[in-house]
N, C-alpha and C. Protein backbone atom coordinates (compact mmCIF):
# COMPACT_ATOMS: atom_id res chain seq x y z
N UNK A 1 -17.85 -18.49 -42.40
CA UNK A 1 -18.03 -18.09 -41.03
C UNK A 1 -16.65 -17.75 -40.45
N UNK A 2 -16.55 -16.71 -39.63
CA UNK A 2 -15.57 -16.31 -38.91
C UNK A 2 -15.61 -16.60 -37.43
N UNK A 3 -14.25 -16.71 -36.90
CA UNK A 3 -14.29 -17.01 -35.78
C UNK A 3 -13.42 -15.93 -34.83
N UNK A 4 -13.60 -15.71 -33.62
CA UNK A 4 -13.86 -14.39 -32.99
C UNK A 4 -13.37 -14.85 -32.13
N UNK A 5 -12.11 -14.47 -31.77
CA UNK A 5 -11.40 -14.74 -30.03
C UNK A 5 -11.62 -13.37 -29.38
N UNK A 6 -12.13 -13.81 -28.18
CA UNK A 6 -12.32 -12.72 -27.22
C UNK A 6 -10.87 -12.33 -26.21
N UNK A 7 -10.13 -11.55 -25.94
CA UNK A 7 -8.66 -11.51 -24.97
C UNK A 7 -9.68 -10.64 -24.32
N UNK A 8 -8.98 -10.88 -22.73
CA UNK A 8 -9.17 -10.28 -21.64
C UNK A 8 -7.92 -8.88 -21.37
N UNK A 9 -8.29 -7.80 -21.56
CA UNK A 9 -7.32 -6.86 -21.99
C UNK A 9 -6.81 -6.19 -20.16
N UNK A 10 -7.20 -6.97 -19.40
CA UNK A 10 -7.06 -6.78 -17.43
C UNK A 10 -5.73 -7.68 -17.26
N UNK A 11 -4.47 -6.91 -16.55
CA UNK A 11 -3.86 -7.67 -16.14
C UNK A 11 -3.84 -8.24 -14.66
N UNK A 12 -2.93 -9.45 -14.22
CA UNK A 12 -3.42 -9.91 -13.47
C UNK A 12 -2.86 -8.99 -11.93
N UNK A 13 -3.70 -8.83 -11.09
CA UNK A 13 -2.69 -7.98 -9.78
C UNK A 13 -1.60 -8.29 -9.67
N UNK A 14 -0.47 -7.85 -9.01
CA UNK A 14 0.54 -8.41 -8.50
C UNK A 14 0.28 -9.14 -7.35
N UNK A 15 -0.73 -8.68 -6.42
CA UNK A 15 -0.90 -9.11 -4.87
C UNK A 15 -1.24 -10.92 -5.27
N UNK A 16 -2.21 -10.42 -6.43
CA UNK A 16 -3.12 -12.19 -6.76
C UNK A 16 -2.20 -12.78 -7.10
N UNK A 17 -0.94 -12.76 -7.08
CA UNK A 17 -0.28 -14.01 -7.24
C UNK A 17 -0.12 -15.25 -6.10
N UNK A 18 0.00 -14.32 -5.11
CA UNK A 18 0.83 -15.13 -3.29
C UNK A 18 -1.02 -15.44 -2.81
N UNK A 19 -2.40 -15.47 -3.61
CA UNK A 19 -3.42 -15.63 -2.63
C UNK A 19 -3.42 -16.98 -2.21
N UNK A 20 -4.06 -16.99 -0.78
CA UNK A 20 -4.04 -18.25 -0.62
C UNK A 20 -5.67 -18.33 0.36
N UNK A 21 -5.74 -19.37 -0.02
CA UNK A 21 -7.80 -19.52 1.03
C UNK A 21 -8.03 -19.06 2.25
N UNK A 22 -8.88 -18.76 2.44
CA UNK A 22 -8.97 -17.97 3.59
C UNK A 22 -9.00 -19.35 5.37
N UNK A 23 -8.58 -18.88 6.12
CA UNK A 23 -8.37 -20.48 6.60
C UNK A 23 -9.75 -20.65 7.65
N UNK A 24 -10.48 -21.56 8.04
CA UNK A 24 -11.52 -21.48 9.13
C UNK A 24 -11.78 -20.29 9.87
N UNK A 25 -12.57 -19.29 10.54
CA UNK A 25 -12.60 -18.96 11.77
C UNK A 25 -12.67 -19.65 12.62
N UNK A 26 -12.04 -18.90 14.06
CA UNK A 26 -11.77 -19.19 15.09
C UNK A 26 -13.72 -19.45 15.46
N UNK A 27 -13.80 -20.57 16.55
CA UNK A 27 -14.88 -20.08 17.08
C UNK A 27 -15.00 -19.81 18.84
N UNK A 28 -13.78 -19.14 18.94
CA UNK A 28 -13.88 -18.72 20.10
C UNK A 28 -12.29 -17.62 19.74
N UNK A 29 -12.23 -16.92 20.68
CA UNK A 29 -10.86 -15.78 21.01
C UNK A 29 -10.30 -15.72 22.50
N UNK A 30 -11.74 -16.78 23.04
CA UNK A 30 -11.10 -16.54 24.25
C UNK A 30 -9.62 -16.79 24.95
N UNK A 31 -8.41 -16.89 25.49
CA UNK A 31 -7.21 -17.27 25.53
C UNK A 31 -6.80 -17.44 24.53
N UNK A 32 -6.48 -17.08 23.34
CA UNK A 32 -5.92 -16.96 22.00
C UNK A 32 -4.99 -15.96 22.15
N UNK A 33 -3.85 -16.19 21.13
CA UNK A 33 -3.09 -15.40 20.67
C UNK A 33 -3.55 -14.65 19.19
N UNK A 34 -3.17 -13.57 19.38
CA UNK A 34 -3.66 -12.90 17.51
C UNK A 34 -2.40 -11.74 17.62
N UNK A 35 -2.22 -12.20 16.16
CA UNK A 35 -1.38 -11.24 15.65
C UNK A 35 -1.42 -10.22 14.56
N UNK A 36 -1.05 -8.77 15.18
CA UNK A 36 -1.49 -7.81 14.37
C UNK A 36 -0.39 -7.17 13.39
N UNK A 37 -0.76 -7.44 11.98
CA UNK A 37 0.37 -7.15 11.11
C UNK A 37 0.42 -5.97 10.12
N UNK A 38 1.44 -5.24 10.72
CA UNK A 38 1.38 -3.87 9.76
C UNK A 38 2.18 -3.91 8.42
N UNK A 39 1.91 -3.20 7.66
CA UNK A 39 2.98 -3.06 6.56
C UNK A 39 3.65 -1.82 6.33
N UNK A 40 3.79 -1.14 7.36
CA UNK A 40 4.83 0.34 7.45
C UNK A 40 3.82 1.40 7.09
N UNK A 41 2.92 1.15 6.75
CA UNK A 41 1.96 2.38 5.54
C UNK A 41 1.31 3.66 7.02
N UNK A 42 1.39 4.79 6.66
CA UNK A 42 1.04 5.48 7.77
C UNK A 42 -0.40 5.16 8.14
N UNK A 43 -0.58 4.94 9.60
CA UNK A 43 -1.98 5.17 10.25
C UNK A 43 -2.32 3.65 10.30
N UNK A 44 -1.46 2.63 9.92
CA UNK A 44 -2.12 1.33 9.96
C UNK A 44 -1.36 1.06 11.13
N UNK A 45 -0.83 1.36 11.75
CA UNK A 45 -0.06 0.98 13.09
C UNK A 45 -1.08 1.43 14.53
N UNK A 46 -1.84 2.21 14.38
CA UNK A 46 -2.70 2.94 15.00
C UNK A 46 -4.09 2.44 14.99
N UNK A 47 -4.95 1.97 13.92
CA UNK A 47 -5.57 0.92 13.58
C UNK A 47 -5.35 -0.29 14.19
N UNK A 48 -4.16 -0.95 14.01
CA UNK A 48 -4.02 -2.27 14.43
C UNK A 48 -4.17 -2.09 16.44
N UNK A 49 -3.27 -1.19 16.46
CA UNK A 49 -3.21 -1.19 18.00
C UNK A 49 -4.40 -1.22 18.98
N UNK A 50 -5.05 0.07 17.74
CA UNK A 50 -6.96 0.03 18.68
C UNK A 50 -7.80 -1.20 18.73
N UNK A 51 -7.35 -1.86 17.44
CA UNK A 51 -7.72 -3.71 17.15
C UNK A 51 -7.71 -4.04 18.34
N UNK A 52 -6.53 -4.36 18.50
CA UNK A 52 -6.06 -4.87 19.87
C UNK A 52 -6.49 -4.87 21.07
N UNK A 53 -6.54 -3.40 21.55
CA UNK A 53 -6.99 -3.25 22.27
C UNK A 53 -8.68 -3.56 22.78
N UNK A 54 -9.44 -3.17 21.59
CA UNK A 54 -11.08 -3.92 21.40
C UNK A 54 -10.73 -5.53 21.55
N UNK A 55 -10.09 -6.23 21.32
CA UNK A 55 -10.31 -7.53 21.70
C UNK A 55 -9.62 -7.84 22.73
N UNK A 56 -8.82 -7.17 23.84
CA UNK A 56 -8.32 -7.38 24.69
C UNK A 56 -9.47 -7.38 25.68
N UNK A 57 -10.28 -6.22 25.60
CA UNK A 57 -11.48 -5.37 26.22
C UNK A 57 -12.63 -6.57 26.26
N UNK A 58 -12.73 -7.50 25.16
CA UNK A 58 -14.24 -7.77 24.35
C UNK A 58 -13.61 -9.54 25.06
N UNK A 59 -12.88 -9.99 24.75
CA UNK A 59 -12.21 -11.24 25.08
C UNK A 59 -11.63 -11.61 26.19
N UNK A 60 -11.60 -12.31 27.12
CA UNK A 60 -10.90 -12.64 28.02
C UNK A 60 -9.68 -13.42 28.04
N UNK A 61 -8.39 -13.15 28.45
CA UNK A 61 -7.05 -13.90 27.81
C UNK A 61 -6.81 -13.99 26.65
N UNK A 62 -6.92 -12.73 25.78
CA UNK A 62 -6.36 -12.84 24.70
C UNK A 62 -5.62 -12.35 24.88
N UNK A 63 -4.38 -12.52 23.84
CA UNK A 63 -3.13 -12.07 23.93
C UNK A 63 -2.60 -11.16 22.61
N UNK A 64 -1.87 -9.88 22.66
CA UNK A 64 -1.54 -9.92 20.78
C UNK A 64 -0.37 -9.54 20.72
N UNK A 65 0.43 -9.67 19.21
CA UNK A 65 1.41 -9.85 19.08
C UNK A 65 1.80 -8.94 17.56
N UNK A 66 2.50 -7.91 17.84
CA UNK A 66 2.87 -7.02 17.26
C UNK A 66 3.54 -7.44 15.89
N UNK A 67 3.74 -7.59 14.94
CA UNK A 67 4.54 -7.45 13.52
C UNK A 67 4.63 -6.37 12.80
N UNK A 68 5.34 -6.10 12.02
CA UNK A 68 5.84 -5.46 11.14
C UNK A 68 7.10 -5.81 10.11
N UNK A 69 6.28 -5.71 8.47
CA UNK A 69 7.49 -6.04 7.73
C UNK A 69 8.52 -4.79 7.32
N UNK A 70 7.79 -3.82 7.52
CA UNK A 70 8.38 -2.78 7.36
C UNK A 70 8.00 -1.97 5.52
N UNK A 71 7.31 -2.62 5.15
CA UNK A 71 6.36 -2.33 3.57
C UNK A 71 5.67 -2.74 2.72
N UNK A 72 5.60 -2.71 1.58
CA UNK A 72 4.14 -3.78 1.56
C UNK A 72 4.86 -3.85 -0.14
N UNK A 73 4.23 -5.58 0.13
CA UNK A 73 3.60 -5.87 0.88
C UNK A 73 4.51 -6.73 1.59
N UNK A 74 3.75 -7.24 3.01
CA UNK A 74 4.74 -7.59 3.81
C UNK A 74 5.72 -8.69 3.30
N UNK A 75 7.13 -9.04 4.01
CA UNK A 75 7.67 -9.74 3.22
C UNK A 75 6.93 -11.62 4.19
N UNK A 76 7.43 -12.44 3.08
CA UNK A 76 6.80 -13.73 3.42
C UNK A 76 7.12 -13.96 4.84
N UNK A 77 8.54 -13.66 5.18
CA UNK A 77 8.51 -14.62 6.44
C UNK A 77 7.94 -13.99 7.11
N UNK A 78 7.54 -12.91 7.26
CA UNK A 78 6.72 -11.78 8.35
C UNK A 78 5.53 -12.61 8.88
N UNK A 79 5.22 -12.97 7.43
CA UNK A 79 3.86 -13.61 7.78
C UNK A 79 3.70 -15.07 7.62
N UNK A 80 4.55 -15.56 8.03
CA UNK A 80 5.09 -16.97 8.03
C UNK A 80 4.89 -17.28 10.01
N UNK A 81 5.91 -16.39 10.33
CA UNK A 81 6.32 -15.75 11.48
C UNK A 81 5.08 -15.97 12.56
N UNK A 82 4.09 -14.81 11.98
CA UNK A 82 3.06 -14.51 12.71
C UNK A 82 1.83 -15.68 12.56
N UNK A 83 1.79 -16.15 11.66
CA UNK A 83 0.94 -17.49 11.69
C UNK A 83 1.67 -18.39 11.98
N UNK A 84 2.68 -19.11 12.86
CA UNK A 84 3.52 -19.78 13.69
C UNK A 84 3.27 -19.73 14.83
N UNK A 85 3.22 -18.19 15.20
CA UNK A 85 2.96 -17.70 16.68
C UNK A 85 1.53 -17.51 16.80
N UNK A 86 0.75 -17.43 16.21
CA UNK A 86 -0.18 -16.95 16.36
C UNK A 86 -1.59 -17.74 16.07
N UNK A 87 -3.16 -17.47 16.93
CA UNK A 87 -3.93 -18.70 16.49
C UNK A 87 -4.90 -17.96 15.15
N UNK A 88 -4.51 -16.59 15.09
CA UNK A 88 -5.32 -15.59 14.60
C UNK A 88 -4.31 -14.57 14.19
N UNK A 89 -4.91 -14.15 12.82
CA UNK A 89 -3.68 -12.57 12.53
C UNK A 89 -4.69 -11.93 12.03
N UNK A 90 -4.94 -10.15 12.01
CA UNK A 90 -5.59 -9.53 11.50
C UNK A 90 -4.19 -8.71 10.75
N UNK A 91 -4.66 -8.07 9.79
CA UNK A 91 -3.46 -7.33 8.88
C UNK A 91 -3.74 -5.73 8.63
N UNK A 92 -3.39 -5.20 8.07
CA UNK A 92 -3.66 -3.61 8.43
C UNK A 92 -2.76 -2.57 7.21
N UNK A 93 -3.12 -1.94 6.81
CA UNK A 93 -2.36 -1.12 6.42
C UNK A 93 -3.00 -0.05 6.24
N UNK A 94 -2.43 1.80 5.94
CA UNK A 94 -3.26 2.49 5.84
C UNK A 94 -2.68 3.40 5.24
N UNK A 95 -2.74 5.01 5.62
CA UNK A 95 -2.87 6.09 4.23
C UNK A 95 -3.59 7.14 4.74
């Protein structure tokens, strides 16, 4: 009898290295801070902003808070940064 190793011939992403769990939702936005994080990529700055603006509109006292690492993907403290300041971050990039 022979024996048969199977290899997985997929390497692993680069992104999947830094994942980390996704953390609770909020269950409210009301008076919250959220922070909207770009990664330089065209059209995600424009995206994020309209974000913004829909939960400014939709929420009462929310507040948001602009980032940018300047490329992607963003660098750590960017987003170190913005989850410090922030009770909420949405992220963005585009193309």
């Amino acid at each position: 009898m022979h024996l048969l190793e199977v290899m997985n011939p997929v390497a692993r992403q680069r992104a999947m290295e830094n994942v980390a769990d996704i953390n609770p939702r909020l269950s409210r936005l009301e008076d919250k801070t959220v922070g909207l994080v770009w990664s330089g990529t065209h059209g995600g700055d424009v995206a994020l902003n309209r974000v913004g603006e829909m939960l400014q509109e939709r929420f009462e006292g929310v507040k948001t808070r602009f980032y940018t690492g300047g490329n992607y993907p963003n660098p750590p403290h960017i987003l170190r940064q913005a989850a410090e300041e922030c009770d909420a971050v949405v992220g963005a990039t585009g193309d």
